[in-house]
Protein backbone atom coordinates (compact mmCIF):
# COMPACT_ATOMS: atom_id res chain seq x y z
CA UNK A 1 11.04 -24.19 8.75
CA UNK A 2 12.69 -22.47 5.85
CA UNK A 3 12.11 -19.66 3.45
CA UNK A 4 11.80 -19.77 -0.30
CA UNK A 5 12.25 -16.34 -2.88
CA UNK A 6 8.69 -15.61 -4.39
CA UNK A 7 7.09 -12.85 -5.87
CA UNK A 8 3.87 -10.89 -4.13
CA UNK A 9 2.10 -9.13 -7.07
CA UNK A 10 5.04 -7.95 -8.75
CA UNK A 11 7.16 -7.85 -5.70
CA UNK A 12 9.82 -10.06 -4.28
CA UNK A 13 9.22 -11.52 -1.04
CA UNK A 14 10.38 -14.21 1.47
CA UNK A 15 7.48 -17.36 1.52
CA UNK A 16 7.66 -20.26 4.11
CA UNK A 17 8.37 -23.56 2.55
CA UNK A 18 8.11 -27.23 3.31
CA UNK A 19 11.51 -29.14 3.16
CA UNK A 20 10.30 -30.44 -0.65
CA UNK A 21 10.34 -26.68 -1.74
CA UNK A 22 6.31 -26.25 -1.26
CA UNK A 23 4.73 -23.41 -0.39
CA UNK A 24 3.65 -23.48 3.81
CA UNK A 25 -0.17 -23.02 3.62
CA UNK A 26 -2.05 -22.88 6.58
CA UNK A 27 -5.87 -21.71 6.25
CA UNK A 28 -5.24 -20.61 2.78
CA UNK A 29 -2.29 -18.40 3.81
CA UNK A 30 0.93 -18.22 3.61
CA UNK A 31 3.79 -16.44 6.09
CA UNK A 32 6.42 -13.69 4.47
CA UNK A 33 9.00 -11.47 4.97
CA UNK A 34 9.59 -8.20 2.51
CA UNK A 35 12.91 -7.92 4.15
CA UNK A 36 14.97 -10.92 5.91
CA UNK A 37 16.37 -8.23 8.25
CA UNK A 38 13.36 -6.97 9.43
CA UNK A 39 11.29 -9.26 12.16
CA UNK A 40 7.77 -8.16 10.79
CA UNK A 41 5.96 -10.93 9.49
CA UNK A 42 2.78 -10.46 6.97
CA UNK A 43 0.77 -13.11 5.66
CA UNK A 44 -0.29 -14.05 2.01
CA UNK A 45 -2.83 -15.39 0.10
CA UNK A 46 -1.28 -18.53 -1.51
CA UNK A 47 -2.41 -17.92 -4.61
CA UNK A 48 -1.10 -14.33 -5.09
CA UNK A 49 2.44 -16.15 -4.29
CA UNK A 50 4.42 -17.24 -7.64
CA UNK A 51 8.16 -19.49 -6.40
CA UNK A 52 10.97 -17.79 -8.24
CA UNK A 53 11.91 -20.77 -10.82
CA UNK A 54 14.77 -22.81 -9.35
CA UNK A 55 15.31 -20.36 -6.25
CA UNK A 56 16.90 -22.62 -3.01
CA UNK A 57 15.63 -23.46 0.04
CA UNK A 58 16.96 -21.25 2.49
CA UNK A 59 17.65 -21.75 6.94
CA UNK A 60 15.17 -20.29 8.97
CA UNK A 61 18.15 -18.28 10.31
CA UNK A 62 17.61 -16.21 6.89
CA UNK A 63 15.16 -13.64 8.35
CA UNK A 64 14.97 -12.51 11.32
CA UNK A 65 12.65 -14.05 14.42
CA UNK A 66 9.12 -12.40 13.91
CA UNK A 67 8.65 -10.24 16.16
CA UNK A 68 13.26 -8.69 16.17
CA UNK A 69 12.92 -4.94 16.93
CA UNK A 70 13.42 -3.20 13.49
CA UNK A 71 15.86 -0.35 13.87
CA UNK A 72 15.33 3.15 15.81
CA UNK A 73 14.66 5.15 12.99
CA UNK A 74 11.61 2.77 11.67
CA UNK A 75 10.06 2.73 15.30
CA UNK A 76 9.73 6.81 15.16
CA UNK A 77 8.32 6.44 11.93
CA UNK A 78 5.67 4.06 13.05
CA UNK A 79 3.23 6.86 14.22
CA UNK A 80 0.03 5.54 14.73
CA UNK A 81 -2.89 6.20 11.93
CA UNK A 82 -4.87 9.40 12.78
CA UNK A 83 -9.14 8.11 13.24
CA UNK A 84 -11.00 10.87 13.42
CA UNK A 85 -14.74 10.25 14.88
CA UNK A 86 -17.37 11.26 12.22
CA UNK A 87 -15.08 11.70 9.41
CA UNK A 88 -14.01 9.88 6.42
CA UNK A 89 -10.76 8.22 6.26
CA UNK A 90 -8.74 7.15 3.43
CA UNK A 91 -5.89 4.55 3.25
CA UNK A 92 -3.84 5.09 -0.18
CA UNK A 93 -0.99 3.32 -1.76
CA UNK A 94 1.18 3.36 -5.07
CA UNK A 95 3.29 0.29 -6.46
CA UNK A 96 4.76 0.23 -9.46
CA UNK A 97 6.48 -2.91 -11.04
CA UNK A 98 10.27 -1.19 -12.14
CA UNK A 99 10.17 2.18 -12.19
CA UNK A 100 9.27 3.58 -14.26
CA UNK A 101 7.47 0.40 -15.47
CA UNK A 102 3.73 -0.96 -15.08
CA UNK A 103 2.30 0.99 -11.83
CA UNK A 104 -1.27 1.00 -9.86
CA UNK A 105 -2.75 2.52 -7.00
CA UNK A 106 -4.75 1.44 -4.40
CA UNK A 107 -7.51 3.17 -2.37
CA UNK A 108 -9.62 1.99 1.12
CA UNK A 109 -12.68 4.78 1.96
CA UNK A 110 -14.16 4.23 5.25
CA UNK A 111 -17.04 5.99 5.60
CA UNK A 112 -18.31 7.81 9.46
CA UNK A 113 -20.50 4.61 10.14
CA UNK A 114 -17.82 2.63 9.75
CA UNK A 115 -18.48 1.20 6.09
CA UNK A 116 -15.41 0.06 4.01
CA UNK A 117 -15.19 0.98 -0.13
CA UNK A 118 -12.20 -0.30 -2.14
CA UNK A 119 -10.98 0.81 -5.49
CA UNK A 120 -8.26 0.38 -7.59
CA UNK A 121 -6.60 2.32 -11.55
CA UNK A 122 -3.85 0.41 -13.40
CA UNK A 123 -2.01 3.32 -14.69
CA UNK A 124 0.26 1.48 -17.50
CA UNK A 125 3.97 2.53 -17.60
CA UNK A 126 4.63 5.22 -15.04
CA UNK A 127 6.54 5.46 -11.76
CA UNK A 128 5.98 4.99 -8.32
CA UNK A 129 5.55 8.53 -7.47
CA UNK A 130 3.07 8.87 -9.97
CA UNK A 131 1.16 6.24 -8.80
CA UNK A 132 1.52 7.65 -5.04
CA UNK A 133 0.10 11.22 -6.15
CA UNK A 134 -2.77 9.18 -8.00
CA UNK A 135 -3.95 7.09 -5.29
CA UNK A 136 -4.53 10.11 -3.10
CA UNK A 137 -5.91 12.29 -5.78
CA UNK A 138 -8.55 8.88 -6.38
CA UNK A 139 -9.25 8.84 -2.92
CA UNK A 140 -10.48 12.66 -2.38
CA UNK A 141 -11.90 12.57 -5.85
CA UNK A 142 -14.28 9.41 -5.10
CA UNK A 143 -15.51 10.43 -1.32
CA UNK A 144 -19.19 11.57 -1.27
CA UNK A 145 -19.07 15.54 -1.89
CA UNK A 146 -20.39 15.70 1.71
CA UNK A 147 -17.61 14.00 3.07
CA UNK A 148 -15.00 16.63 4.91
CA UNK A 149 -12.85 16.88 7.35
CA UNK A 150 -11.18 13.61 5.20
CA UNK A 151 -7.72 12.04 6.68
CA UNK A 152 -6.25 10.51 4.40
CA UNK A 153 -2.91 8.23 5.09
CA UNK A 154 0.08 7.31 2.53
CA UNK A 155 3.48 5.97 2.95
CA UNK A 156 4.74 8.77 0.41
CA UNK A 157 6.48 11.06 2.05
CA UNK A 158 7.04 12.73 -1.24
CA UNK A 159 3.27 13.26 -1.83
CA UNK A 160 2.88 14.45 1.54
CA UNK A 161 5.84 17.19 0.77
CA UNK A 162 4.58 17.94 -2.57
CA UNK A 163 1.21 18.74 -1.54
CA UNK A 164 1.48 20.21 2.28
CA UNK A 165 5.03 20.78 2.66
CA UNK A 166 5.53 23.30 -0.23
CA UNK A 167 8.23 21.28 -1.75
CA UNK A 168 8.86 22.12 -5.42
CA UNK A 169 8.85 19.17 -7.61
CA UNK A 170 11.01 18.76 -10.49
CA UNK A 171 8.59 16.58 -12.30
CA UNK A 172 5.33 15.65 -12.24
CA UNK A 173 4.13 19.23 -11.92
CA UNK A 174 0.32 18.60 -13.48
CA UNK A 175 -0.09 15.84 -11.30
CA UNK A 176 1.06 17.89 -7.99
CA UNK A 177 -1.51 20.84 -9.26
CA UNK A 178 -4.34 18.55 -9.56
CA UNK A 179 -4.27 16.86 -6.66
CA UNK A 180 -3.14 19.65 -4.65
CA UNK A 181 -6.05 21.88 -5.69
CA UNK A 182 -8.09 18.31 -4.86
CA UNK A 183 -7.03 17.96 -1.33
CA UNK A 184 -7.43 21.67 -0.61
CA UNK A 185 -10.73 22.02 -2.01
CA UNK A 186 -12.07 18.98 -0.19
CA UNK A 187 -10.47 20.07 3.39
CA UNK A 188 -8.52 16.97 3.06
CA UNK A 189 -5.17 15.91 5.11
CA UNK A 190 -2.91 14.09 4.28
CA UNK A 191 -0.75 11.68 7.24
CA UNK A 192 2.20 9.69 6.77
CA UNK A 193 1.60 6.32 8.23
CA UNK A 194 4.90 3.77 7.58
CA UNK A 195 4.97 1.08 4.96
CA UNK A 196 4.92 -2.39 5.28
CA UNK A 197 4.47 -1.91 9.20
CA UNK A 198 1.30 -4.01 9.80
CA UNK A 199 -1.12 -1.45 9.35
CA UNK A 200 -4.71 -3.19 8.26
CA UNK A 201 -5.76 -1.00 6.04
CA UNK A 202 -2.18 0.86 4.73
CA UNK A 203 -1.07 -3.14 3.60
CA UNK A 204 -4.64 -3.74 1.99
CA UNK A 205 -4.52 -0.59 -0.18
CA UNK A 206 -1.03 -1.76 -1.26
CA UNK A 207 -3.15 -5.41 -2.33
CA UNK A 208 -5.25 -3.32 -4.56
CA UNK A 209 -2.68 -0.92 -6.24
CA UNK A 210 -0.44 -4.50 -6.81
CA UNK A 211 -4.55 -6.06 -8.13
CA UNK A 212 -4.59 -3.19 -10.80
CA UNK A 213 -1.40 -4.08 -12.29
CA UNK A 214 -2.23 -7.72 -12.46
CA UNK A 215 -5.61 -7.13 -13.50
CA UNK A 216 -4.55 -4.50 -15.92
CA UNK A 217 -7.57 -2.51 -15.05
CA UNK A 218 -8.73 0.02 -13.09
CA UNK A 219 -12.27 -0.19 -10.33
CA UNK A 220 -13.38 2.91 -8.78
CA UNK A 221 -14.65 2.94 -5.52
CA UNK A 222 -18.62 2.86 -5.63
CA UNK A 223 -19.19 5.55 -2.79
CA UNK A 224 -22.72 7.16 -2.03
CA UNK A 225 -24.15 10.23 -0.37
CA UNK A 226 -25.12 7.86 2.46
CA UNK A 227 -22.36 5.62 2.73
């Protein structure tokens, strides 16, 4: 079956097409690759795919088989996410359409009990750091003020060496204050968990950060006392 160039919220991706250039739906989705070298597979909503105007059809030979090893360095990256029983757990993501250009983030609470919040802020022009550093300083500022012991997981390695690792950043330095005072004050963590690697909730906070650009406006995450 071949592949087709799309775009996924902003983002180019590889779609599976019909021989007439359609779009492959089954159940409402669609299969894609971000990168034809890379074997992971993700699936799509239909309608969040948009064909690239006059793109070619292109052999199924142009990605490689679901499931092709990715390379050494992406499997020691792929550390599992950290659960830890009776805390809250965050899931944060930035994406940023050029960068700089128009930029989102993207935030999944799940409470102790196991309950699931979602919230998204468009952030207008601004790059995809910035939108990194805001998703995790959303996250902490939105959990119940009796949440702690929080974990919360990004694919930023710069946020996670900008707030923990004591790296000095060139730019950006209001944004690093805020939400490194944020995190410490709430007894927060922050864990690297890879990109794009089929993690549930890692891929669905990237959905909402890529929904606030769209959207062009920003939904906190309703989160009570009792969550």
């Amino acid at each position: 079956m071949p592949w087709i160039e799309a775009t996924l919220r902003g983002q180019r991706v590889l779609a599976r097409a019909r021989e007439d250039g359609a779009l492959a739906v089954e159940g409402g989705r669609v299969e894609i690759r971000y990168n034809a070298k890379d074997g992971r597979a993700y699936r799509a909503a239909a309608a969040n795919l948009v064909l690239a105007g006059g793109a070619p059809l292109l052999p199924d030979e142009a990605c490689a088989p679901a499931g092709a090893a990715t390379t050494a360095a992406a499997k020691r990256s792929a550390a599992p996410p950290v659960h830890t029983p009776g805390s809250w757990i965050a899931y944060t993501d930035g994406a940023c359409s050029g960068n700089p250009g128009p930029a989102g983030s993207g935030v999944v609470l799940v409470s102790p009990k196991g309950k699931m919040h979602e919230g998204f802020e468009y952030l207008g022009t601004a790059t995809n750091n910035v939108a990194e550093l805001t998703a995790i300083l959303k996250a902490v500022e939105w959990l119940p003020s009796t949440a702690n012991g929080v974990v919360v997981h990004t694919d930023s390695q710069y946020a996670i060496g900008v707030i923990q690792k004591g790296w000095k950043p060139k730019v950006n330095q209001e944004l690093v204050q805020r939400t490194r005072r944020a995190v410490e004050t709430r007894g927060a963590r922050l864990v690297y968990v890879p990109g794009h690697s089929g993690v549930p909730l890692n891929e669905r906070a990237d959905e909402l950060a890529r929904e606030a650009i769209v959207l062009r406006r920003s939904e906190a995450a309703l989160v009570s006392e009792e969550a």
